[in-house]
PDB file of N, CA and C in Angstrom:
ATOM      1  N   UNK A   1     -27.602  86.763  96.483  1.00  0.00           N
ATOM      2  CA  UNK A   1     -26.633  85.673  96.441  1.00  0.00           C
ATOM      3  C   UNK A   1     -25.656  85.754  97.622  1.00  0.00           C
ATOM      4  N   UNK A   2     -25.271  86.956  97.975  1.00  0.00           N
ATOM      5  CA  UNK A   2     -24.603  87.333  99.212  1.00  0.00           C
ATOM      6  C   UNK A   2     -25.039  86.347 100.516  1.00  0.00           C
ATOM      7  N   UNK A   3     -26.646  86.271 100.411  1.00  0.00           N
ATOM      8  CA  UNK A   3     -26.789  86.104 101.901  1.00  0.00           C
ATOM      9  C   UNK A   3     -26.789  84.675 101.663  1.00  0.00           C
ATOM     10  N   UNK A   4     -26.466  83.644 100.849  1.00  0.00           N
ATOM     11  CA  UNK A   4     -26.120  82.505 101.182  1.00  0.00           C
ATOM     12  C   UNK A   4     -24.826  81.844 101.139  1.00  0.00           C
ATOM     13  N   UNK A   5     -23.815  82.913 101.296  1.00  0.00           N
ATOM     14  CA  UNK A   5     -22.603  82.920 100.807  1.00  0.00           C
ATOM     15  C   UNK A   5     -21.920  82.254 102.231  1.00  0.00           C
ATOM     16  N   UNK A   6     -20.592  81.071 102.179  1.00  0.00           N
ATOM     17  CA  UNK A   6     -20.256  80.314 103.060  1.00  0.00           C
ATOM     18  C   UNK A   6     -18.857  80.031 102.229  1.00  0.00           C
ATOM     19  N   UNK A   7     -18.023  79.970 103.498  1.00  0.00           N
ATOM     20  CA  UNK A   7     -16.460  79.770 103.198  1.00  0.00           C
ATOM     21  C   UNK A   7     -16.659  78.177 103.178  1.00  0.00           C
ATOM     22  N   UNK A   8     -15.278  78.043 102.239  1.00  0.00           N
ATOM     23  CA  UNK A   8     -15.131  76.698 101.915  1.00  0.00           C
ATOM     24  C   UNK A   8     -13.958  76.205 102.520  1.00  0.00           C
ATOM     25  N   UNK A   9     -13.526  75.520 103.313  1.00  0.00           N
ATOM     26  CA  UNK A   9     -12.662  74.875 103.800  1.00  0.00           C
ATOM     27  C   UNK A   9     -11.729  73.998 102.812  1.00  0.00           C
ATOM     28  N   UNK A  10     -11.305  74.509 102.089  1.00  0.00           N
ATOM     29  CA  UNK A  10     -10.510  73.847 100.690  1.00  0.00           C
ATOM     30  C   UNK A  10      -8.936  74.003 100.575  1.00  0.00           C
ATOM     31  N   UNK A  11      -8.203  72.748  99.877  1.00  0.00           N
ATOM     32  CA  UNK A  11      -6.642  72.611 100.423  1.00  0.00           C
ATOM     33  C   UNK A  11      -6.324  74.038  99.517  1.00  0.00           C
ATOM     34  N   UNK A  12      -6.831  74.321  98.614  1.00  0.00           N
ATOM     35  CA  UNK A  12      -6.525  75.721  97.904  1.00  0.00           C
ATOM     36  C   UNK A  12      -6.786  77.208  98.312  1.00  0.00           C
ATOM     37  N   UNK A  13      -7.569  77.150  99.224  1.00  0.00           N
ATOM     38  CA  UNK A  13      -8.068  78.252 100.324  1.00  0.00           C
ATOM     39  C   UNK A  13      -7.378  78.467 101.325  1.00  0.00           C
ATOM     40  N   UNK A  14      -6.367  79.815 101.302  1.00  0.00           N
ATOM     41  CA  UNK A  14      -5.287  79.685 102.040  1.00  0.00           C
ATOM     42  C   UNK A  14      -5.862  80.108 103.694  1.00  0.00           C
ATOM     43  N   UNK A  15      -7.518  81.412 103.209  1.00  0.00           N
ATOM     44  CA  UNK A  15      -7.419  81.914 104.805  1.00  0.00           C
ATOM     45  C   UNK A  15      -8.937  81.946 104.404  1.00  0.00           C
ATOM     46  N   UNK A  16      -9.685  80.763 104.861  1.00  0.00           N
ATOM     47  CA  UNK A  16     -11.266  80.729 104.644  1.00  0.00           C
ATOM     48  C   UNK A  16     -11.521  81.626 106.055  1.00  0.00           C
ATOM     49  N   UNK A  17     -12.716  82.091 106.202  1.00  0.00           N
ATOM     50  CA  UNK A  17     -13.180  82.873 107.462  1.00  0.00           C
ATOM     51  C   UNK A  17     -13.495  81.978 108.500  1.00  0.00           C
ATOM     52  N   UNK A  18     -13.650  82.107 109.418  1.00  0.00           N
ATOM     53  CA  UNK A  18     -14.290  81.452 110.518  1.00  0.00           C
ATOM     54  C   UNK A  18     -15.607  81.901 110.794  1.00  0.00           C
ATOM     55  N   UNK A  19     -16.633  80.988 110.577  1.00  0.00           N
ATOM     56  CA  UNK A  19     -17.687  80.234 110.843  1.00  0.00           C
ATOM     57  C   UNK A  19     -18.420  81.686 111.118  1.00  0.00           C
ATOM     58  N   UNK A  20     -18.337  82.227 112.480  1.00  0.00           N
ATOM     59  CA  UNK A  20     -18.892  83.361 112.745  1.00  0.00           C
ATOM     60  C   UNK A  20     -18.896  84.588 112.220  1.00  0.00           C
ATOM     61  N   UNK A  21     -18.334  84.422 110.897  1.00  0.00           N
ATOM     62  CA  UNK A  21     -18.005  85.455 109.619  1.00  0.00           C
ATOM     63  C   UNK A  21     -18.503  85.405 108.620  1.00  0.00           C
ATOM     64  N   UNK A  22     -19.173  84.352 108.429  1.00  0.00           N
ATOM     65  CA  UNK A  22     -19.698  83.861 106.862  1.00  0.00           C
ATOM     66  C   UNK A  22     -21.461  85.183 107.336  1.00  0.00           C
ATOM     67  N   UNK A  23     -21.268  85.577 106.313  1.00  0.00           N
ATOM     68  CA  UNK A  23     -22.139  86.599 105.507  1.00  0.00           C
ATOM     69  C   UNK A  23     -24.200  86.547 105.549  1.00  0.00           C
ATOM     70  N   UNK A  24     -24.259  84.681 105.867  1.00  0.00           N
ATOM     71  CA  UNK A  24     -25.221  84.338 105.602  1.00  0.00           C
ATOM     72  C   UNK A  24     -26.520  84.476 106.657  1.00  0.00           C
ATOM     73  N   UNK A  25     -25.511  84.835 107.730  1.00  0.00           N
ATOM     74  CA  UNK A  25     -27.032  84.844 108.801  1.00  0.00           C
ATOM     75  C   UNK A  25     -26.960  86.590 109.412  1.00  0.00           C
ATOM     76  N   UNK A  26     -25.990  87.678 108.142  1.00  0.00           N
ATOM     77  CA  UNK A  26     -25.926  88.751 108.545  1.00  0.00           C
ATOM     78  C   UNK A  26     -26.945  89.852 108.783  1.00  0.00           C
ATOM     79  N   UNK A  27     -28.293  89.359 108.469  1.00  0.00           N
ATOM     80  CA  UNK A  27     -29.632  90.013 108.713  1.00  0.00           C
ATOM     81  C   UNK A  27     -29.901  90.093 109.716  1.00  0.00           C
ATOM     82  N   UNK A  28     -29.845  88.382 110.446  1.00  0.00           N
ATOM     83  CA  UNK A  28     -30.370  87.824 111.612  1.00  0.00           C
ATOM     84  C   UNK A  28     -29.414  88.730 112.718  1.00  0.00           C
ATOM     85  N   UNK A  29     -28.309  89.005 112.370  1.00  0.00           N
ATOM     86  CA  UNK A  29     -27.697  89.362 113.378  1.00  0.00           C
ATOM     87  C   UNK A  29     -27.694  91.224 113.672  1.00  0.00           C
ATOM     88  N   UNK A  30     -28.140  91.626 112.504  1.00  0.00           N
ATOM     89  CA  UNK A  30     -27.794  92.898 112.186  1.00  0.00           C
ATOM     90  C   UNK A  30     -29.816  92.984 113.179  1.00  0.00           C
ATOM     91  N   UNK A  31     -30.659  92.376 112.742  1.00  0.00           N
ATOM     92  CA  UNK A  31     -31.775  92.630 113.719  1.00  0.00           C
ATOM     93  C   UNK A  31     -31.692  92.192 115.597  1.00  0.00           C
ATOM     94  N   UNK A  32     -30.787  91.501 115.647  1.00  0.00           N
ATOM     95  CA  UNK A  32     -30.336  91.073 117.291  1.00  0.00           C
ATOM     96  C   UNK A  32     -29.884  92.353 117.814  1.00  0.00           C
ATOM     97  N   UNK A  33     -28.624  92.380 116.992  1.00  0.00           N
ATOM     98  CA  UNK A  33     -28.070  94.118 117.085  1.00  0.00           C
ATOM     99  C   UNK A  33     -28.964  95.175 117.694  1.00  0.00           C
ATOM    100  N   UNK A  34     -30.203  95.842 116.712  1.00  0.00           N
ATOM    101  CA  UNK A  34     -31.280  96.248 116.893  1.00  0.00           C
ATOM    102  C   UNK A  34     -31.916  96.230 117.746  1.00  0.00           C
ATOM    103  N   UNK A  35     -32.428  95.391 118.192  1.00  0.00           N
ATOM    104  CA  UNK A  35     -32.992  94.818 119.642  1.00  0.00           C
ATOM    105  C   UNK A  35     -32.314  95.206 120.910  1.00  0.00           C
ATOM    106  N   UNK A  36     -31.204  94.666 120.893  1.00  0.00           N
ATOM    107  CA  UNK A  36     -30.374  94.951 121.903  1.00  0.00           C
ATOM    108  C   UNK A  36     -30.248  96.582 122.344  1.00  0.00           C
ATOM    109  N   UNK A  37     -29.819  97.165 120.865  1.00  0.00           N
ATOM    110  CA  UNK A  37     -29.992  98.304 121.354  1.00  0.00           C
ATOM    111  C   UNK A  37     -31.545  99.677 121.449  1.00  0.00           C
ATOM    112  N   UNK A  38     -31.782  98.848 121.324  1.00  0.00           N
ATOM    113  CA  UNK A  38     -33.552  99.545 121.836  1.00  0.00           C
ATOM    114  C   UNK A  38     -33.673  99.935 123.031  1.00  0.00           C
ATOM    115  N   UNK A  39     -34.162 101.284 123.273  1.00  0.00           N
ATOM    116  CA  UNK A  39     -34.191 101.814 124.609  1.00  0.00           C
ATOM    117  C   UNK A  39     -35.630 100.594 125.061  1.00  0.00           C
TER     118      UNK A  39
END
């Protein structure tokens, strides 16, 4: 459920995350990561 998890921009949401924080593409990035650091 985590990995489709997305801030809501709502008048009751005092400090939603920014965009490049939301949880959902944290695989994708955690394997870029990986890559990058590959000899």
């Amino acid at each position: 459920m985590i990995l489709g998890c997305r801030a809501v921009a709502a008048p009751d949401v005092a400090h939603p995350r920014p965009a490049p924080c939301w949880p959902d593409d944290a695989l994708d990035l955690a394997e870029a990561l990986l890559m990058f650091a590959a000899p």
